[in-house]
N, C-alpha and C. Protein backbone atom coordinates (compact mmCIF):
# COMPACT_ATOMS: atom_id res chain seq x y z
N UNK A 1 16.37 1.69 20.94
CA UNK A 1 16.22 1.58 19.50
C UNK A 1 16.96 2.75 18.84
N UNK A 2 17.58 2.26 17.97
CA UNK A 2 18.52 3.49 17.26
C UNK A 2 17.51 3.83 16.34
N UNK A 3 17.37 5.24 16.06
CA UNK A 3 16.34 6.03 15.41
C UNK A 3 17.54 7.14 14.59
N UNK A 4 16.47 7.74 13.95
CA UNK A 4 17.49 8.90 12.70
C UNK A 4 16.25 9.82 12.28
N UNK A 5 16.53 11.04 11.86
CA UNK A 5 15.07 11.86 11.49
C UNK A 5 14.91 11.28 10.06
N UNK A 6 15.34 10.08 9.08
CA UNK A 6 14.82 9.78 8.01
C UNK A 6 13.58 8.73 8.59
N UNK A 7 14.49 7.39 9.24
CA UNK A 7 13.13 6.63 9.81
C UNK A 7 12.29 7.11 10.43
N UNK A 8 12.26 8.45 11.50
CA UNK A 8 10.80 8.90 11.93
C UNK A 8 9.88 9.54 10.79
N UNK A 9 10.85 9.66 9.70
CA UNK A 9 9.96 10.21 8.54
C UNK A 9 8.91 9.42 8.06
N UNK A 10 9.61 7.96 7.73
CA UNK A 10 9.24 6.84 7.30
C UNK A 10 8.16 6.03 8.51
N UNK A 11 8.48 5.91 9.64
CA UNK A 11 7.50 5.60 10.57
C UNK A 11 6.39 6.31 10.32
N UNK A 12 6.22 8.24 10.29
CA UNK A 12 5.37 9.11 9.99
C UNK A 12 4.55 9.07 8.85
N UNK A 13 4.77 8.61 8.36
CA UNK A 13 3.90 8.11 6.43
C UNK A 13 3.61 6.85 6.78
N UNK A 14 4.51 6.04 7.37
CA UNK A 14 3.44 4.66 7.78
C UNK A 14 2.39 4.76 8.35
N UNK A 15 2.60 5.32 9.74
CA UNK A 15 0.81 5.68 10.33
C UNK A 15 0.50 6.89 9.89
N UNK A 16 0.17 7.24 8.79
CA UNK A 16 -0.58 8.48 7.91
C UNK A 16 -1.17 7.34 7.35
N UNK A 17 -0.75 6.55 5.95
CA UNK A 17 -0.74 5.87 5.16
C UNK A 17 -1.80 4.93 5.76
N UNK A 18 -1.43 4.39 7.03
CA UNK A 18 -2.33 3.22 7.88
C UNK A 18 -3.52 3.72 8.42
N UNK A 19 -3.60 5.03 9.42
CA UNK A 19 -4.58 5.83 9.32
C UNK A 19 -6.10 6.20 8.00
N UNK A 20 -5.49 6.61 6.98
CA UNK A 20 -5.76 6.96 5.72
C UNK A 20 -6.27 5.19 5.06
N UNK A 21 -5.84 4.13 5.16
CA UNK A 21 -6.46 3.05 5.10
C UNK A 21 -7.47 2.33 6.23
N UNK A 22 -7.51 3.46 7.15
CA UNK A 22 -8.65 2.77 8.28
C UNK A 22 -7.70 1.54 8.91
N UNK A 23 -6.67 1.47 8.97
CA UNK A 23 -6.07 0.54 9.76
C UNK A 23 -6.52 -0.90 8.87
N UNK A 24 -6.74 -0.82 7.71
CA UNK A 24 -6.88 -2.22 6.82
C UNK A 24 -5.58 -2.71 5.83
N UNK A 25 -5.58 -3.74 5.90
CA UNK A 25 -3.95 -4.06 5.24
C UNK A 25 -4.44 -4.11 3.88
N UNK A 26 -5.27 -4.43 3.19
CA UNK A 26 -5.22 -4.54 1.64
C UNK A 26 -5.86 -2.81 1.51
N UNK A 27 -6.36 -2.24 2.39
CA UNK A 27 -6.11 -0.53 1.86
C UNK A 27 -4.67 -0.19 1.53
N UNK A 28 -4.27 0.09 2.64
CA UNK A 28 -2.71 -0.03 3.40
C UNK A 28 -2.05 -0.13 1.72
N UNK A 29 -1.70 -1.24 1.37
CA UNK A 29 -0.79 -1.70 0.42
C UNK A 29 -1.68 -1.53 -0.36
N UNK A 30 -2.94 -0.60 -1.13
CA UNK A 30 -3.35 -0.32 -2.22
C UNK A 30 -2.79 1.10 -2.36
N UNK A 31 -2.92 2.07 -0.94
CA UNK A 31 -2.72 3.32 -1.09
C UNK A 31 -1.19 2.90 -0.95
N UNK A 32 -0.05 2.72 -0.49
CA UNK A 32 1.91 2.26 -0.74
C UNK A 32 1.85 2.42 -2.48
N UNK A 33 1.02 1.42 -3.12
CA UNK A 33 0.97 1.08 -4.86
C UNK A 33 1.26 2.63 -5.34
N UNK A 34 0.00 2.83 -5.07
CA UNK A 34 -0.73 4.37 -5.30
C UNK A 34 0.45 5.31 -5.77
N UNK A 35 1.52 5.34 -3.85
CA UNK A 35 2.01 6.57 -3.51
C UNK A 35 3.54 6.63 -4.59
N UNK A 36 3.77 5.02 -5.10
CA UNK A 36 4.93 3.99 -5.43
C UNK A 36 4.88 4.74 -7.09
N UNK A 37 3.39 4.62 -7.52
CA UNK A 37 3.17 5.00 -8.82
C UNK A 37 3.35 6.35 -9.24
N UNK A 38 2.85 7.70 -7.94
CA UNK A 38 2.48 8.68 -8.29
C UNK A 38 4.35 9.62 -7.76
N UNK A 39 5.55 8.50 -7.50
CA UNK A 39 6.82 8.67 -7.14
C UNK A 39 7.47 8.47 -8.44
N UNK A 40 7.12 7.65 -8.77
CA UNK A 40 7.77 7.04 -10.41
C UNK A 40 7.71 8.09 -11.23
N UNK A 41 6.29 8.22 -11.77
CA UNK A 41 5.87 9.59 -12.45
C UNK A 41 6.31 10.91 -12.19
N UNK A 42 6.45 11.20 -10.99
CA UNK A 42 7.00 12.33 -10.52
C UNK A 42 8.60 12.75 -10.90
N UNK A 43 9.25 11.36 -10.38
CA UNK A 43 10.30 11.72 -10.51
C UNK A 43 11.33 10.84 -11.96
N UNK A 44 10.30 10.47 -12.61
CA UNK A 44 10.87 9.58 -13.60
C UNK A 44 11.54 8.59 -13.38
N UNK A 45 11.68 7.58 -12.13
CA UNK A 45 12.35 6.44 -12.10
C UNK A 45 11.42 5.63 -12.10
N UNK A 46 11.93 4.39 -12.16
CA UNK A 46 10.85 3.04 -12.25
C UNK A 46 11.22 2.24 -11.03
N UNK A 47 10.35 1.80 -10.30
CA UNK A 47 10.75 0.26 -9.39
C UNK A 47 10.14 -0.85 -9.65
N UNK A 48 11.24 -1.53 -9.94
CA UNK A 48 11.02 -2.94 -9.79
C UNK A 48 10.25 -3.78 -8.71
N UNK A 49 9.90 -4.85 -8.89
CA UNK A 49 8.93 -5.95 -7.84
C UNK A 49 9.93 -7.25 -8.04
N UNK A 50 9.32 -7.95 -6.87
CA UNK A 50 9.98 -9.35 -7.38
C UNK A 50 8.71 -9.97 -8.07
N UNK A 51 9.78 -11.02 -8.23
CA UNK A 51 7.81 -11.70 -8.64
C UNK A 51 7.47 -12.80 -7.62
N UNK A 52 6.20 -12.58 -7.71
CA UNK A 52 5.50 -13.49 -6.70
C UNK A 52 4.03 -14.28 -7.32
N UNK A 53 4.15 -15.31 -6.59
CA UNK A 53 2.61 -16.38 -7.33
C UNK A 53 1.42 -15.14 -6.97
N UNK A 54 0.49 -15.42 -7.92
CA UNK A 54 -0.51 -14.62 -8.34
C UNK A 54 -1.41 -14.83 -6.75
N UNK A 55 -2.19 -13.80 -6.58
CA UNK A 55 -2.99 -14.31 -5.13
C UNK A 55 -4.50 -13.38 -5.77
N UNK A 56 -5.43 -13.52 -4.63
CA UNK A 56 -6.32 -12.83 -4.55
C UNK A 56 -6.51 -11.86 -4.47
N UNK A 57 -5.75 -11.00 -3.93
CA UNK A 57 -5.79 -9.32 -3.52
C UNK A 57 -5.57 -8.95 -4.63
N UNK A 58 -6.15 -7.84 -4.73
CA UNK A 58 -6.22 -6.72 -5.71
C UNK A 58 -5.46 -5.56 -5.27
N UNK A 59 -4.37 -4.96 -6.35
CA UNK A 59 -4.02 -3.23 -5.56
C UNK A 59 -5.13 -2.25 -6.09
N UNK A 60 -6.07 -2.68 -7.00
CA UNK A 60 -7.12 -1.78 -7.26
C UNK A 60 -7.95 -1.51 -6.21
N UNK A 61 -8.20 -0.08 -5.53
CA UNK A 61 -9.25 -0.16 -4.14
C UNK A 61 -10.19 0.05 -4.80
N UNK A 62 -10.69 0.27 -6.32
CA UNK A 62 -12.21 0.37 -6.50
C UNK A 62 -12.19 -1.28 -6.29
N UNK A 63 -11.52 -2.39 -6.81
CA UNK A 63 -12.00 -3.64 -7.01
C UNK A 63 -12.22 -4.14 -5.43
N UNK A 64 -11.17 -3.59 -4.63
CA UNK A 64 -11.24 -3.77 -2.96
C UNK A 64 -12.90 -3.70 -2.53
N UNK A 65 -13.07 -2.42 -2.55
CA UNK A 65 -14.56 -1.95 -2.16
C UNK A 65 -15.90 -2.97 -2.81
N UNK A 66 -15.41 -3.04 -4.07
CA UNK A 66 -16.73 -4.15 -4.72
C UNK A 66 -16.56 -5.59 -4.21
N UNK A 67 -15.37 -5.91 -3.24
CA UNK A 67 -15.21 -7.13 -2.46
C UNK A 67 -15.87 -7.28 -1.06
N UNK A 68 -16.54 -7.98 -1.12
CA UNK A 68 -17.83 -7.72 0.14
C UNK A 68 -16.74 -8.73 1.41
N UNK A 69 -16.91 -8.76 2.84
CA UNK A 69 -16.48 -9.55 3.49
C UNK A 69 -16.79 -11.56 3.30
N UNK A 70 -18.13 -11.17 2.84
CA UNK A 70 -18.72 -12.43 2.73
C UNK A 70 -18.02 -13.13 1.63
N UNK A 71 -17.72 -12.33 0.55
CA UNK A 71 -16.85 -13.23 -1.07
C UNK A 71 -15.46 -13.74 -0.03
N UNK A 72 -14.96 -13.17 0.75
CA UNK A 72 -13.66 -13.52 0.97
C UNK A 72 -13.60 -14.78 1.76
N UNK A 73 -14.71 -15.13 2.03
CA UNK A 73 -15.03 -16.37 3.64
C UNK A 73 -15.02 -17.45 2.77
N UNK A 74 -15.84 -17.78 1.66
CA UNK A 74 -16.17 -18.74 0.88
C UNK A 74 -14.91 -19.33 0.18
């Protein structure tokens, strides 16, 4: 595998990031939002999204946490 010290950077914040979400994917991509928002601000640029059909997940992790396992089964 061809590697570079930027992607081990980027591998290295992935399992921080994944760690730091307990290994849960809608943590995971609440804390990415988070890190996405507090990059923007920092450095004054904006990123764009594509757009995508509306779904269930929330990037809010307070709204995450008030989502019990059981709401998601039904």
């Amino acid at each position: 595998m061809i590697t570079s010290p930027i992607l081990e950077d980027k591998w290295k914040v992935q399992k921080l990031l994944s760690e730091q979400a307990g290994h849960d994917p809608s943590r995971y991509i609440a804390l990415l939002h988070k890190k996405a928002v507090e990059t923007q601000e920092r450095y004054g640029i904006r990123f764009r999204y594509a757009e995508a059909e509306a779904t269930t997940m929330s990037l809010d992790p307070i709204a995450e946490e008030l989502t019990s396992a059981s709401d998601l089964k039904e």
